[in-house]
Protein backbone atom coordinates (compact mmCIF):
# COMPACT_ATOMS: atom_id res chain seq x y z
CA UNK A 1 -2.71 5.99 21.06
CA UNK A 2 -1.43 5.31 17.53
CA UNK A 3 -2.77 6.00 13.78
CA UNK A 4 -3.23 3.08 12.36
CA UNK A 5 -1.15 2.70 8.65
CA UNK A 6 -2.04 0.79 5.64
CA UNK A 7 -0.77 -2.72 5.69
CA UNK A 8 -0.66 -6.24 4.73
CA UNK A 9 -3.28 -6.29 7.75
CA UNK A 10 -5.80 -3.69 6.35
CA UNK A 11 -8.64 -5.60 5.66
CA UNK A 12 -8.66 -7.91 8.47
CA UNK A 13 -11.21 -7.62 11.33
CA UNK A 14 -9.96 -5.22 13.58
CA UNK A 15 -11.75 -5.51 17.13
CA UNK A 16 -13.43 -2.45 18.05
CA UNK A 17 -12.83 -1.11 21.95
CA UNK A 18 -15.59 0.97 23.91
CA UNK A 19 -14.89 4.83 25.04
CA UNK A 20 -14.47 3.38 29.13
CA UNK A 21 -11.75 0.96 27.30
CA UNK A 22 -9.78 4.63 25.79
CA UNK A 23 -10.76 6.61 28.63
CA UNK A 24 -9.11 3.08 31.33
CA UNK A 25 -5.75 4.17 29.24
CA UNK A 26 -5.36 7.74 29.38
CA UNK A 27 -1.99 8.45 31.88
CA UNK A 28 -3.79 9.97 34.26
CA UNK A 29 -6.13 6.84 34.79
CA UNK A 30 -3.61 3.88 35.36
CA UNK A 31 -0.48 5.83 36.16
CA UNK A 32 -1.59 5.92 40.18
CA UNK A 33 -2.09 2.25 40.02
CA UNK A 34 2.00 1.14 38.86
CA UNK A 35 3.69 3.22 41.13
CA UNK A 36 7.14 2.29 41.29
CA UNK A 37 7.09 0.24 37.91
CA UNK A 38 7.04 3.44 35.46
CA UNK A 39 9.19 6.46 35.21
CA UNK A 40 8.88 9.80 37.31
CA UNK A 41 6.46 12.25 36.05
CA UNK A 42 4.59 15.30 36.36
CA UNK A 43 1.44 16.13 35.22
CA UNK A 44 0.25 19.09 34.45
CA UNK A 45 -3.81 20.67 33.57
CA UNK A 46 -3.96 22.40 30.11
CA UNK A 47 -5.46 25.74 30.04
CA UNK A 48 -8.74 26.13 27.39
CA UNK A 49 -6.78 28.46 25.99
CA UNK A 50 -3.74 26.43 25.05
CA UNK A 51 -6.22 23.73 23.86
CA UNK A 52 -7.74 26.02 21.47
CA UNK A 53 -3.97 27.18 20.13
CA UNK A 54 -3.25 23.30 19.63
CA UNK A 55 -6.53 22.03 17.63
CA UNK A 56 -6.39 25.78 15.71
CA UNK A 57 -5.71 25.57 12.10
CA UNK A 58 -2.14 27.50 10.90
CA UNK A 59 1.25 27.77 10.68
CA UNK A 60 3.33 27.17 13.94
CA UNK A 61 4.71 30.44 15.03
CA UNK A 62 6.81 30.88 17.88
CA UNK A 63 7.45 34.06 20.18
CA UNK A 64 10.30 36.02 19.65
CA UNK A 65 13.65 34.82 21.45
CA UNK A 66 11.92 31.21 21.89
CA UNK A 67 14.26 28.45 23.04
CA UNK A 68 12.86 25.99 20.99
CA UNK A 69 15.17 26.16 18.43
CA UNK A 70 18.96 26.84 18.69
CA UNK A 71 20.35 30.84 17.76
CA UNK A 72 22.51 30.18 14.44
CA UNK A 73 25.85 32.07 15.83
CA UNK A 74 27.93 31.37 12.21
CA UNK A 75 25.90 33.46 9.71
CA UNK A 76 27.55 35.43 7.26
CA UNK A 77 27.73 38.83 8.38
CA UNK A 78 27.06 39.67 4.50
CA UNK A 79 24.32 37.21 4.65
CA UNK A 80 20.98 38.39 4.09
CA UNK A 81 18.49 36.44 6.21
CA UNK A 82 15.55 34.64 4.41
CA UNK A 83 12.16 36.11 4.74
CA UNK A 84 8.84 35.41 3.71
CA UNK A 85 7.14 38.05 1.09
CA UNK A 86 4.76 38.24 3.99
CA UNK A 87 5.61 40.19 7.18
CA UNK A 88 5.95 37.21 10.09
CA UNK A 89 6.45 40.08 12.35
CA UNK A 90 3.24 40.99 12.04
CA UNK A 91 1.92 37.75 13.29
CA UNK A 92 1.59 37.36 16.73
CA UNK A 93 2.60 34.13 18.16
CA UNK A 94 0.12 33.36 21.64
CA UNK A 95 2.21 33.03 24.92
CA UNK A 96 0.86 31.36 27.96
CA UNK A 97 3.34 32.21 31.09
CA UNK A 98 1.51 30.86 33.65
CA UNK A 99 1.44 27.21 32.19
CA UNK A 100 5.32 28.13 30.91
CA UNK A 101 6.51 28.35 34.72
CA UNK A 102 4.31 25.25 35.08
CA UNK A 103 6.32 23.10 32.55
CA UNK A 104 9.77 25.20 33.81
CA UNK A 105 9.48 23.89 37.03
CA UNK A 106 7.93 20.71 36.42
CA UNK A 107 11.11 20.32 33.76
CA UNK A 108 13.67 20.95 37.13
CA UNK A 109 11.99 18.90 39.20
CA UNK A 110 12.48 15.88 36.44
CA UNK A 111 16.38 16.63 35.92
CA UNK A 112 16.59 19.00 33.14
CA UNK A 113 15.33 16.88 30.68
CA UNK A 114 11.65 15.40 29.78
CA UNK A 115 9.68 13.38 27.50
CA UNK A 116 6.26 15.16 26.95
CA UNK A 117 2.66 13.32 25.84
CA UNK A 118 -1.18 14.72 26.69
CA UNK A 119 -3.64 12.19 28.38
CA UNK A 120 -2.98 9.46 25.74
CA UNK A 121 0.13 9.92 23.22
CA UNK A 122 3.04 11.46 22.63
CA UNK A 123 4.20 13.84 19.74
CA UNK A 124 6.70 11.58 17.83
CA UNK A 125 5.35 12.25 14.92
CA UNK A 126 6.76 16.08 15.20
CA UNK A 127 10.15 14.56 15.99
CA UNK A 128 11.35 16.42 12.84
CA UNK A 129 11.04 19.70 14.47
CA UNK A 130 13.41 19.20 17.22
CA UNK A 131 16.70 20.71 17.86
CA UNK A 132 17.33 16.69 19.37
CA UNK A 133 15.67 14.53 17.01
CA UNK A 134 13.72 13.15 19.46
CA UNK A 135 10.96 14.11 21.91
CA UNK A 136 13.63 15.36 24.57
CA UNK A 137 12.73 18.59 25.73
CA UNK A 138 15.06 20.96 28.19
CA UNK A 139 12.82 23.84 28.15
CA UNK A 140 8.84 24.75 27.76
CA UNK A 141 9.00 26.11 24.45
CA UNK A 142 10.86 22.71 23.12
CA UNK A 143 7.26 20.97 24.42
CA UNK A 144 5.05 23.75 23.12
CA UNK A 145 6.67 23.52 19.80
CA UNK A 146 6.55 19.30 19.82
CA UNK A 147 2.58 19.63 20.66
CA UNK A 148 2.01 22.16 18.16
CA UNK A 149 3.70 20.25 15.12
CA UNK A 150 1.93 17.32 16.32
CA UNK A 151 -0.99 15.51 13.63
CA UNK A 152 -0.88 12.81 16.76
CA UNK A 153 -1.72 15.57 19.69
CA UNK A 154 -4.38 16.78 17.83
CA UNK A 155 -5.90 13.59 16.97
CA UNK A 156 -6.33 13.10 20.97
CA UNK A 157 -7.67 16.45 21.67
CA UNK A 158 -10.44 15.71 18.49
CA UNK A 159 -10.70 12.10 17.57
CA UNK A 160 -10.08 9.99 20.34
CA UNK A 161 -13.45 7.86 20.33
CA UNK A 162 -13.68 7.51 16.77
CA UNK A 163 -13.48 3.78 16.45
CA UNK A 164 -15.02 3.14 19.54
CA UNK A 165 -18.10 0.96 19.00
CA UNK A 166 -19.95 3.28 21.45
CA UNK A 167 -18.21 6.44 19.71
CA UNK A 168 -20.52 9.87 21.04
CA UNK A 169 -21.50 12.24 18.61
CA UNK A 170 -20.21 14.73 20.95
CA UNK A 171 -16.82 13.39 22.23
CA UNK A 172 -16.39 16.94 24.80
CA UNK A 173 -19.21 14.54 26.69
CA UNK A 174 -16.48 11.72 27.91
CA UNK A 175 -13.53 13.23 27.20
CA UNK A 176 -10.99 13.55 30.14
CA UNK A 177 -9.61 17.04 31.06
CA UNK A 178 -6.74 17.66 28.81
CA UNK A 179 -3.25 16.95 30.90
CA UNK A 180 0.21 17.54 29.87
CA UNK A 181 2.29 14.85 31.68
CA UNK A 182 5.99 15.21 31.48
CA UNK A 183 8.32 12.43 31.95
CA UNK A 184 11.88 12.42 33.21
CA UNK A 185 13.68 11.70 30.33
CA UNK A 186 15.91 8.73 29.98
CA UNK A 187 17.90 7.51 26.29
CA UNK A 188 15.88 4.00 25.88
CA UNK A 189 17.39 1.43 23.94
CA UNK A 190 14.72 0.44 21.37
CA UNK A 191 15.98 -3.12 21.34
CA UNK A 192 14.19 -3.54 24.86
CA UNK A 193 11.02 -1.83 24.62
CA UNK A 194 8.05 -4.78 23.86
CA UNK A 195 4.09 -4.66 23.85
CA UNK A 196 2.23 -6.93 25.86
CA UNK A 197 -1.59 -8.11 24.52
CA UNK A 198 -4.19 -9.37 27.22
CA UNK A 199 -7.51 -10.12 25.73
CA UNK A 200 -10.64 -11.76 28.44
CA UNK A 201 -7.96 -11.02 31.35
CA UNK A 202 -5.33 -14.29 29.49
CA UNK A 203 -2.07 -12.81 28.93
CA UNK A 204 -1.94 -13.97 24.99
CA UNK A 205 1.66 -12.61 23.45
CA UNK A 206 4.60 -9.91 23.50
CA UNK A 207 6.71 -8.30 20.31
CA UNK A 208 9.16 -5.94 19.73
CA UNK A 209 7.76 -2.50 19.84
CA UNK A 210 10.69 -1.46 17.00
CA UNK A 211 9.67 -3.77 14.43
CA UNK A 212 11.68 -2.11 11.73
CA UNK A 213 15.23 -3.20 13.18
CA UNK A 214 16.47 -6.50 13.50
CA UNK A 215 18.43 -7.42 17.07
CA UNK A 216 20.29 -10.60 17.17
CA UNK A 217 21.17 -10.31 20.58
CA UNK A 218 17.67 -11.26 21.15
CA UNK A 219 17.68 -14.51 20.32
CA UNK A 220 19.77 -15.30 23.16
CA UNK A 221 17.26 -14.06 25.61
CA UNK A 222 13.93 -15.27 24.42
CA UNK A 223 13.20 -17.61 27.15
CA UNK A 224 14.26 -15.27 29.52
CA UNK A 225 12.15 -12.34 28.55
CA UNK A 226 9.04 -14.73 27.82
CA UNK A 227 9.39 -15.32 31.74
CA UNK A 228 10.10 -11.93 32.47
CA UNK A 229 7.13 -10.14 30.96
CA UNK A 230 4.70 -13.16 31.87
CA UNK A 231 6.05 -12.94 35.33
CA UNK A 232 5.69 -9.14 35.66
CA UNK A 233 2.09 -9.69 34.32
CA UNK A 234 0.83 -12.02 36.81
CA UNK A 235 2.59 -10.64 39.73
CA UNK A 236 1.90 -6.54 38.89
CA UNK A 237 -0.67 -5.90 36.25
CA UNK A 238 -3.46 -8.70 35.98
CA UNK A 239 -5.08 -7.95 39.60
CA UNK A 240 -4.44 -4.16 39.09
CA UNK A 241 -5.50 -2.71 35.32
CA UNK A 242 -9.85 -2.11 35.30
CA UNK A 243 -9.99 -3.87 31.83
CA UNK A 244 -9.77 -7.60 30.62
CA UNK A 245 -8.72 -6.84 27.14
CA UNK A 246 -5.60 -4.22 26.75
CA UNK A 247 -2.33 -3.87 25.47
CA UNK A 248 0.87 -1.93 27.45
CA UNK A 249 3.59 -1.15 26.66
CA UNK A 250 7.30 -1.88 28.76
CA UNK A 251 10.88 -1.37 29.03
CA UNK A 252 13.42 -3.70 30.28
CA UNK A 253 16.42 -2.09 32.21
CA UNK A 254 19.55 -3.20 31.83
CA UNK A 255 19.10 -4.71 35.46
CA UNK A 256 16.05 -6.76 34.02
CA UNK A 257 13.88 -3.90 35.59
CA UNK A 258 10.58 -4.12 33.65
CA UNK A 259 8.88 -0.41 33.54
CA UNK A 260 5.38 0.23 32.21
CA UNK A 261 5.58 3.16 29.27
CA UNK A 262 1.92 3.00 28.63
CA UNK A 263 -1.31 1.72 28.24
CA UNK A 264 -3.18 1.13 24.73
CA UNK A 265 -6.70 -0.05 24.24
CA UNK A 266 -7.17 -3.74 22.48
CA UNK A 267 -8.36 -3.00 18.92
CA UNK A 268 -8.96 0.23 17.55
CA UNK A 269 -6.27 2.17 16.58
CA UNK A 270 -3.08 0.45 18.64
CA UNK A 271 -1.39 -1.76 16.14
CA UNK A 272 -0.23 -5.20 16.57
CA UNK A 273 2.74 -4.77 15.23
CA UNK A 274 4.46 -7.96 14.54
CA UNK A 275 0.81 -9.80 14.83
CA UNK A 276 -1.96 -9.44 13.11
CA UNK A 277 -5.35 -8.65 14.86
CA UNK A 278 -6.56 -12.59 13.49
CA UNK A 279 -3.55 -14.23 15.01
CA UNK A 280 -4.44 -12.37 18.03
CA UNK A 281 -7.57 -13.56 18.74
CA UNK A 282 -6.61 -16.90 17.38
CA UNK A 283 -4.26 -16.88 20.31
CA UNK A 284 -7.04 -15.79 22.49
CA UNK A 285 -8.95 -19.05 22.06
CA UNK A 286 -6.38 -21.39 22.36
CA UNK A 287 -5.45 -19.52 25.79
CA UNK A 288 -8.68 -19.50 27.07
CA UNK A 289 -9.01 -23.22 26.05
CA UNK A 290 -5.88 -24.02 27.74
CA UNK A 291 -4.20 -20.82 29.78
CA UNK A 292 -1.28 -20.76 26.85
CA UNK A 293 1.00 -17.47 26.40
CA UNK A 294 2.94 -17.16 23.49
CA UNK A 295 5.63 -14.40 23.11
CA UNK A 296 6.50 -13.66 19.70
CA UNK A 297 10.17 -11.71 18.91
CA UNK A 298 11.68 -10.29 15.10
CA UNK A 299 14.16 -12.83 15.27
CA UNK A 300 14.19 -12.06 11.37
CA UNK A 301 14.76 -8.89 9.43
């Protein structure tokens, strides 16, 4: 699930989806249904208690000798280490062991390395935090940290149904159980990862997912990856996914390997990226007038 920025776009219609349309796209809902076309996971409940620490207001303080961040080893022995005029020590950061051996094992099982998200997104916006960069985590307190920097986490723990047309006054009502799913981490190239839109069950368009980059290798393959993602559509996802509007998200392998990352309601708050919600549904009529596809690619910078 994504925040939707300012734009060019921002006063256009925007279509609105219903809370079984967010609730058909959290992991937990569709990930049983692609087996074999995503990537190995684990998924693991969330404690009330870590739920709390996560939508709490506050600094982000972690427990002493955390592994979250890396031990500086080349201070200045005459170096005087920075320190608040307020005592940190006397802040005590909240430790939950039980779900820590949880993520530790769930982390070996997957390779050493994972990609972290709760029922709907993950915490790229908290990217800046990591010792990687990225949302690679080796360790439980790497994802703790990433979930507890995250504006995005805490927007699917409080906000979720918000521009649902259907939105609850109490969202706790429909919410699914909070779920920590852990992904084995692989380095994705970018260039390959594209977002399909469906809208009345008609497979209407593709773009990049990286729209900020330009890849001219691309142009090479158009044809090829407009049969690709339309094939994978018809032969793994139309008879399978609940919904008849939708958007997912997929990666093509270097073996031409086409892996689902995710699911993303139709409207809302997923973007369009390269489209705009009016071309969208423009494309929507002329494929349900005459079962057209289009896929669209940044063939321009």
């Amino acid at each position: 699930m994504e925040l939707t920025p300012k734009d060019d776009h921002a006063n256009e219609q925007v279509p609105a989806p219903n809370v079984a349309d967010v609730n058909a796209c959290a992991y937990t809902a569709w990930s049983s249904l692609f087996k074999g076309h995503g990537f190995k996971s684990r998924v693991i409940p969330l404690p009330t208690e870590f739920i709390d620490y996560l939508k709490a207001d506050g600094g982000v303080f972690l427990p002493k000798n955390s592994a979250a961040m890396p031990t500086r080893q080349d201070m200045d022995p005459d170096e005087t280490p920075w320190s608040d005029e307020e005592n940190d020590d006397d802040i005590q950061a909240p430790e939950f062991p039980e779900l820590k051996k949880a993520v530790y094992d769930a982390i070996a099982q997957l390779d050493g390395a994972v990609a972290p998200k709760l029922n709907w997104s993950s915490p790229k916006d908290a990217t800046w935090v990591s010792s990687w960069g990225s949302i690679k985590c080796t360790n439980p307190d790497e994802v703790f940290l990433l979930l507890k920097s995250s504006d995005t986490v805490v927007h699917d723990l409080c906000h979720a149904f918000d521009n649902c047309e259907d939105a609850p006054e109490d969202a706790t009502s429909v919410v699914p159980s909070p779920v920590l799913v852990l992904k084995k981490w692989y380095d994705l190239r970018p260039s390959m990862e594209f977002r399909c839109f469906v809208r009345n069950g008609d497979y209407i368009g593709a773009c990049q997912r990286d729209t900020a980059n330009h890849y001219p290798f691309l142009v090479g393959m158009r044809e090829e990856l407009e049969n690709l993602l339309m094939d994978f559509f018809d032969e793994h996802v139309a008879e399978k996914f609940p919904l008849q509007s939708y958007t997912y998200d997929v990666y093509v392998t270097p073996k031409n390997a086409v892996k689902i990352l995710d699911f993303n309601p139709y409207g809302g708050e997923t973007l369009p990226l390269m489209f705009s919600w009016d071309e969208l549904e423009h494309q929507a009529t002329l494929a349900a007038a005459a079962s057209a596809a289009v896929t669209k690619l940044n063939f321009e910078i």
